[in-house]
Each structure stands twice: as C-alpha cells, then as structure tokens.
N, C-alpha and C. Protein backbone atom coordinates (compact mmCIF):
# COMPACT_ATOMS: atom_id res chain seq x y z
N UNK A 1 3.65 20.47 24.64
CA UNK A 1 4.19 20.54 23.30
C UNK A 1 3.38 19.62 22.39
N UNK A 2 3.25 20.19 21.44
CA UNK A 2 2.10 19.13 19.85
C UNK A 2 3.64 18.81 19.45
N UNK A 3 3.36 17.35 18.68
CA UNK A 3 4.07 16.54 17.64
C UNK A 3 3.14 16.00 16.74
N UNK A 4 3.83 16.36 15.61
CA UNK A 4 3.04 15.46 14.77
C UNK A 4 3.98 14.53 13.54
N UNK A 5 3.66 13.59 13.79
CA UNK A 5 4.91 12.52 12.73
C UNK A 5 4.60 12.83 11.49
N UNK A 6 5.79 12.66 10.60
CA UNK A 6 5.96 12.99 9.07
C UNK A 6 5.90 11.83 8.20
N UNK A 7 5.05 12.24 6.91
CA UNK A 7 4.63 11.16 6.40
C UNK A 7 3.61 9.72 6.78
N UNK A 8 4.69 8.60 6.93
CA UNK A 8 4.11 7.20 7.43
C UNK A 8 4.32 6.73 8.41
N UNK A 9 4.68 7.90 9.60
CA UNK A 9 5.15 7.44 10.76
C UNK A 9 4.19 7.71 11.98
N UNK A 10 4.42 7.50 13.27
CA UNK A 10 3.36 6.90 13.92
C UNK A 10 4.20 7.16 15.09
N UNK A 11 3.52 8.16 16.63
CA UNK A 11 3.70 8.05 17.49
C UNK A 11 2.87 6.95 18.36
N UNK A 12 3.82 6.33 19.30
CA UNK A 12 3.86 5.60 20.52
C UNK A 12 3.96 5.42 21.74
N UNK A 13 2.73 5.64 22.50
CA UNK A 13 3.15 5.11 24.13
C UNK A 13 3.04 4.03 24.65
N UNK A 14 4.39 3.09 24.80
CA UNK A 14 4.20 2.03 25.35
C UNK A 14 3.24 1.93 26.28
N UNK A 15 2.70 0.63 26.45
CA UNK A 15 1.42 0.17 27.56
C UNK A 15 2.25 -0.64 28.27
N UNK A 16 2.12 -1.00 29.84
CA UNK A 16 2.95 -1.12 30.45
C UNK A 16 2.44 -2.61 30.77
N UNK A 17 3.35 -3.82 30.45
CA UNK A 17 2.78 -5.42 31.03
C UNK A 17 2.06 -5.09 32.51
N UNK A 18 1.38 -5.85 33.03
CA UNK A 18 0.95 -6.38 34.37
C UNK A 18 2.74 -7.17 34.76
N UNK A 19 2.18 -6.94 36.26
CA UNK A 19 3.44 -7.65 37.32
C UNK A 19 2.91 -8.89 36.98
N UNK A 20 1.96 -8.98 37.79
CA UNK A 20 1.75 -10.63 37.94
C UNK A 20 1.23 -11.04 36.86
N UNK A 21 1.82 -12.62 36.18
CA UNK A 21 1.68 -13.39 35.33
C UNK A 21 0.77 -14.04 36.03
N UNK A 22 0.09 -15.58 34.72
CA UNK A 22 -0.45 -16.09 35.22
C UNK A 22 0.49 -17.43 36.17
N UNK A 23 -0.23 -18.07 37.42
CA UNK A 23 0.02 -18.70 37.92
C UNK A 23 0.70 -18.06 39.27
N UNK A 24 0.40 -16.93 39.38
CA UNK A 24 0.90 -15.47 40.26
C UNK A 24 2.53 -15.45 40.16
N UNK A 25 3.67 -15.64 38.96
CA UNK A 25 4.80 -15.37 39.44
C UNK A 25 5.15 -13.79 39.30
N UNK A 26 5.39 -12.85 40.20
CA UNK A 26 5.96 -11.85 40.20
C UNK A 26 7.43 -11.27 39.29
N UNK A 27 7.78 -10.46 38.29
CA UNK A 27 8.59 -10.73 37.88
C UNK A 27 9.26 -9.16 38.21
N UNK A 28 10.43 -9.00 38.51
CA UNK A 28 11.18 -8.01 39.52
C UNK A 28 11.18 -7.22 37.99
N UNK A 29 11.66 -5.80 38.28
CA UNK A 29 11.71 -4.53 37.09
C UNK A 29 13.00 -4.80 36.07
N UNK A 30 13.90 -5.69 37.15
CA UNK A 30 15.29 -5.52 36.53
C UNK A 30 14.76 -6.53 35.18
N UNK A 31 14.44 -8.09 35.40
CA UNK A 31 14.38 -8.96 34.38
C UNK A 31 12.97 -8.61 33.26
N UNK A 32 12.29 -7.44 33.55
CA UNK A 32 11.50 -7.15 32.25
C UNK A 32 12.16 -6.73 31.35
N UNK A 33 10.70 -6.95 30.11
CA UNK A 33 11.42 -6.66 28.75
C UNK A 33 10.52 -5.35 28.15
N UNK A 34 10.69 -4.80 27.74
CA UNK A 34 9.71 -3.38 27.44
C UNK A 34 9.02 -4.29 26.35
N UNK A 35 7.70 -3.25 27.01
CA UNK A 35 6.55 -4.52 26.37
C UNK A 35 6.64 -3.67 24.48
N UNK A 36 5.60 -4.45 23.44
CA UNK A 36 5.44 -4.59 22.64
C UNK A 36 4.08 -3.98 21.66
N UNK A 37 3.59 -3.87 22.72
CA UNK A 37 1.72 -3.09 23.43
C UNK A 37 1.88 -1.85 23.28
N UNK A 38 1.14 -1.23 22.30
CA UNK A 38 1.00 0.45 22.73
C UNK A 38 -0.03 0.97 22.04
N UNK A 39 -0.03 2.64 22.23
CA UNK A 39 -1.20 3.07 21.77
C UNK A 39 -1.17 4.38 21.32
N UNK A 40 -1.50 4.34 19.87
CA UNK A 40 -1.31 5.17 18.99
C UNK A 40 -1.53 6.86 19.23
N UNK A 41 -0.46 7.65 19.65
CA UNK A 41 -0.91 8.95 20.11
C UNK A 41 -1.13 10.29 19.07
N UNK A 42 -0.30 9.74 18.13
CA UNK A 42 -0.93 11.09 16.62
C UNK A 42 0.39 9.86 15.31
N UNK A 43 -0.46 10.08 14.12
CA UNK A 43 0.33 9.55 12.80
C UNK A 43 0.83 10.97 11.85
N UNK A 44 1.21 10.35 10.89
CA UNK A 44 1.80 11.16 9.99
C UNK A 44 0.47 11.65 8.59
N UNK A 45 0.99 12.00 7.82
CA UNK A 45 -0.53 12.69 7.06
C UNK A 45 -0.49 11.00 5.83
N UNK A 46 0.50 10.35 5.77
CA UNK A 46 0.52 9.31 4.66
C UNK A 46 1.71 9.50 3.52
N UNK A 47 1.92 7.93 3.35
CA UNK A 47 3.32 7.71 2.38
C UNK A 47 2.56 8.52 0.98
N UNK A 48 3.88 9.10 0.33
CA UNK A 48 3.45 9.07 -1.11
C UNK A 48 4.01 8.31 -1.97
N UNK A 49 3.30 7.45 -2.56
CA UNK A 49 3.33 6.58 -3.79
C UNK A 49 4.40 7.02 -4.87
N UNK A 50 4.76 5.75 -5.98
CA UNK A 50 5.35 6.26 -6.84
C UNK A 50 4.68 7.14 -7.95
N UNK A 51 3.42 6.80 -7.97
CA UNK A 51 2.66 7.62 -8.51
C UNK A 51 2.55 9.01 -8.75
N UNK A 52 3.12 9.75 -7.08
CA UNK A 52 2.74 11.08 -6.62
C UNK A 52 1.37 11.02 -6.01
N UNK A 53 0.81 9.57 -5.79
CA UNK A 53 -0.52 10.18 -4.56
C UNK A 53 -0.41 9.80 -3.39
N UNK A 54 -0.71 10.67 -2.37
CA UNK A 54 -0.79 9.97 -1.22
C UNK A 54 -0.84 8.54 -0.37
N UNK A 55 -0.78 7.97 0.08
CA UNK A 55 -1.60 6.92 1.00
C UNK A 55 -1.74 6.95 2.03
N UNK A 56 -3.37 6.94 2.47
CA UNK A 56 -3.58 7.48 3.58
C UNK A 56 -3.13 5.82 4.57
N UNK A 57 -2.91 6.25 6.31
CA UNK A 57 -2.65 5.20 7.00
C UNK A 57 -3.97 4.11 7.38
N UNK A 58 -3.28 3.05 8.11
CA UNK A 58 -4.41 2.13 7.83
C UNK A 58 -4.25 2.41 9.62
N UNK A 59 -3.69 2.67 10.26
CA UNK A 59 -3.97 3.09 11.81
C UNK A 59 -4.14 4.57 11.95
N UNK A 60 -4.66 4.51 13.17
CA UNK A 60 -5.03 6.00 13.49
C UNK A 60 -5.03 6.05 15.03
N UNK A 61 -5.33 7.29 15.23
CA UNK A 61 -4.82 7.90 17.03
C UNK A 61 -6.18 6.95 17.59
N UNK A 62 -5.13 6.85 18.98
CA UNK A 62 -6.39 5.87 20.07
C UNK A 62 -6.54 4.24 19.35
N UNK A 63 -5.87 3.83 18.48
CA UNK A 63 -5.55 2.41 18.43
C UNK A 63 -4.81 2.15 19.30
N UNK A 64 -4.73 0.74 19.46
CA UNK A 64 -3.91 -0.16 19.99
C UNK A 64 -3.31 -0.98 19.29
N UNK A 65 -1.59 -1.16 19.23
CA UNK A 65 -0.99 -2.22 18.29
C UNK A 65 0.25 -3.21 18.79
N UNK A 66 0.27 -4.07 17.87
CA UNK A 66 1.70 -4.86 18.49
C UNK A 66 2.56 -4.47 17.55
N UNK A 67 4.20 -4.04 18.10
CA UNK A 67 5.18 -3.93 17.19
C UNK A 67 5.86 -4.32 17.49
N UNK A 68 7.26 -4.28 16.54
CA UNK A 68 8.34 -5.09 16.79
C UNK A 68 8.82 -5.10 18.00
N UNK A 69 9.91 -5.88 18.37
CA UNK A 69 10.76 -5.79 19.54
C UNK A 69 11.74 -4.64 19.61
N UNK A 70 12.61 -4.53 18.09
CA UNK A 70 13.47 -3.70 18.12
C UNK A 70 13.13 -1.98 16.97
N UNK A 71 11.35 -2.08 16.96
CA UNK A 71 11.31 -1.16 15.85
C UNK A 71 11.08 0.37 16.59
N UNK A 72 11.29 1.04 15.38
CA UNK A 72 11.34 2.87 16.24
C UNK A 72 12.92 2.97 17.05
N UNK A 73 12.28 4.59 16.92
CA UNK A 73 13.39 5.04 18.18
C UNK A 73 12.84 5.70 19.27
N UNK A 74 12.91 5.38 20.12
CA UNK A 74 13.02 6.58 21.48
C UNK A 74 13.28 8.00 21.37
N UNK A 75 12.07 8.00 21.85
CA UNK A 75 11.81 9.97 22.15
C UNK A 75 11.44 10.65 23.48
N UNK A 76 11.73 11.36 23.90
CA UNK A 76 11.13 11.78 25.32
C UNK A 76 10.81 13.50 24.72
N UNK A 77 9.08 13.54 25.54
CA UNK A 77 8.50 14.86 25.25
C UNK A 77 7.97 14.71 26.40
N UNK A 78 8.38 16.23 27.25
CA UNK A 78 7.51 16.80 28.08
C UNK A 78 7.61 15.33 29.21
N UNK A 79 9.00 14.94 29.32
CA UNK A 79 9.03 13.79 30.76
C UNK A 79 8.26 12.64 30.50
N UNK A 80 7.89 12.33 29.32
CA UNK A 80 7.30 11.19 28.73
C UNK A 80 7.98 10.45 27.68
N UNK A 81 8.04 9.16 27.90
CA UNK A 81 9.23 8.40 26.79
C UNK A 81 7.82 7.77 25.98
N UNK A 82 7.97 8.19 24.38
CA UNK A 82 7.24 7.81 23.34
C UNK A 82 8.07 6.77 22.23
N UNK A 83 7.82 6.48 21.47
CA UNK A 83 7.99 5.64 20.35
C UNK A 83 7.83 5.97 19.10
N UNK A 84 8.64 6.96 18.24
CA UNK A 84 8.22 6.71 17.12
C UNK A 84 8.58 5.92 15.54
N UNK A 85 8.00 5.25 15.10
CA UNK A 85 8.16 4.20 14.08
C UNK A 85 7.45 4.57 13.25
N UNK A 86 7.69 3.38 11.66
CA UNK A 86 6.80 3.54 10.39
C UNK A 86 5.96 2.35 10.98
N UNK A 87 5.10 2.89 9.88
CA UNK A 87 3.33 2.13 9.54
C UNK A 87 4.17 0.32 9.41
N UNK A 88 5.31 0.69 8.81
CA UNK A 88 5.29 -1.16 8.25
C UNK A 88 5.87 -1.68 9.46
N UNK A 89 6.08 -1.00 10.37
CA UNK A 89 6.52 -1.79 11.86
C UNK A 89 5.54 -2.13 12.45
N UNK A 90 4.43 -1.72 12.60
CA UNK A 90 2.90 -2.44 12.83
C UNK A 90 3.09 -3.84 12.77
N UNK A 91 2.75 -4.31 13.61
CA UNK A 91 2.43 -5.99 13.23
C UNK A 91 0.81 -6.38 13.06
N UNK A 92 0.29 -5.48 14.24
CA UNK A 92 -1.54 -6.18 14.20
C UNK A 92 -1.58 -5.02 14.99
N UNK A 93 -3.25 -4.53 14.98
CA UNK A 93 -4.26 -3.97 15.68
C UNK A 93 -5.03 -4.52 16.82
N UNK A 94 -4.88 -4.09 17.57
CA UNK A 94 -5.57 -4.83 18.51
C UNK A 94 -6.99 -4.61 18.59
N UNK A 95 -8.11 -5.37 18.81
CA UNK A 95 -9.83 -4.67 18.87
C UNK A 95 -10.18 -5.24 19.45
C-alpha cells in the first residue's frame, strides 16, 4: 500500500535503540522507552501560508530525525507500526 501525508506532515519509522549501552548494561524489552530516532519514509506536499503560497518542507524522505517523546500518532500499514507527525515536531536532523 502507498501513503502519502497531507500537507506538513511527515511519515515515520522508528529506528530501534541498541540493547547494549555503554559500559555493557543490558536493558530487558519490558523497561525500554520507544526510541526518539527515525527515518523519514514519504512527507506531505507543504503548509500553506497565510498568504495562499505554499511552503515547501525543510525534511525530506531518507532523513534521519529526533522527535518528540510524545509527538504523532501511531499507524500500522501492511504489519508495520509508522509514525505520523507535523514538520514542527522535528526537533533536529541528523547528518
């Protein structure tokens, strides 16, 4: 199945932490936190202004970003749990 987000919004597949931290502590599935890490799988075409013009996004597919803890909602396509959120839930790009 294709998705494509509307407007200023932005699909997400979480990236999954590493087990081992540094100093090797192992941390069991139950006490993780869904990581924050992901990577941009399709955006929206861009907000429109009060103007009436577009704005195009400042991310794009195949980035990598940090977002909030509690931003987006949960989606599942095709047995895959995605993320989708707005552009202003972005925190940073990763490069």
């Amino acid at each position: 199945m294709k998705i494509r987000p509307l407007h200023d919004r932005i699909l997400v597949e979480r990236l999954e932490e590493q087990e081992v931290r540094r100093g090797g502590i192992i941390i069991p599935d139950t006490a993780k936190e869904k990581p924050q890490e992901g990577k941009v799988i399709a955006v929206g075409n861009g907000k429109v202004g009060d103007d009436g013009k577009k704005i195009p996004l400042d991310v794009k597919a195949g980035d990598k970003i940090l977002f909030g803890k509690y931003s987006g909602s949960e989606v599942k396509i095709d047995d895959k749990e995605y993320l989708i959120l707005r552009e202003e839930d972005v925190l940073a790009i990763l490069e």
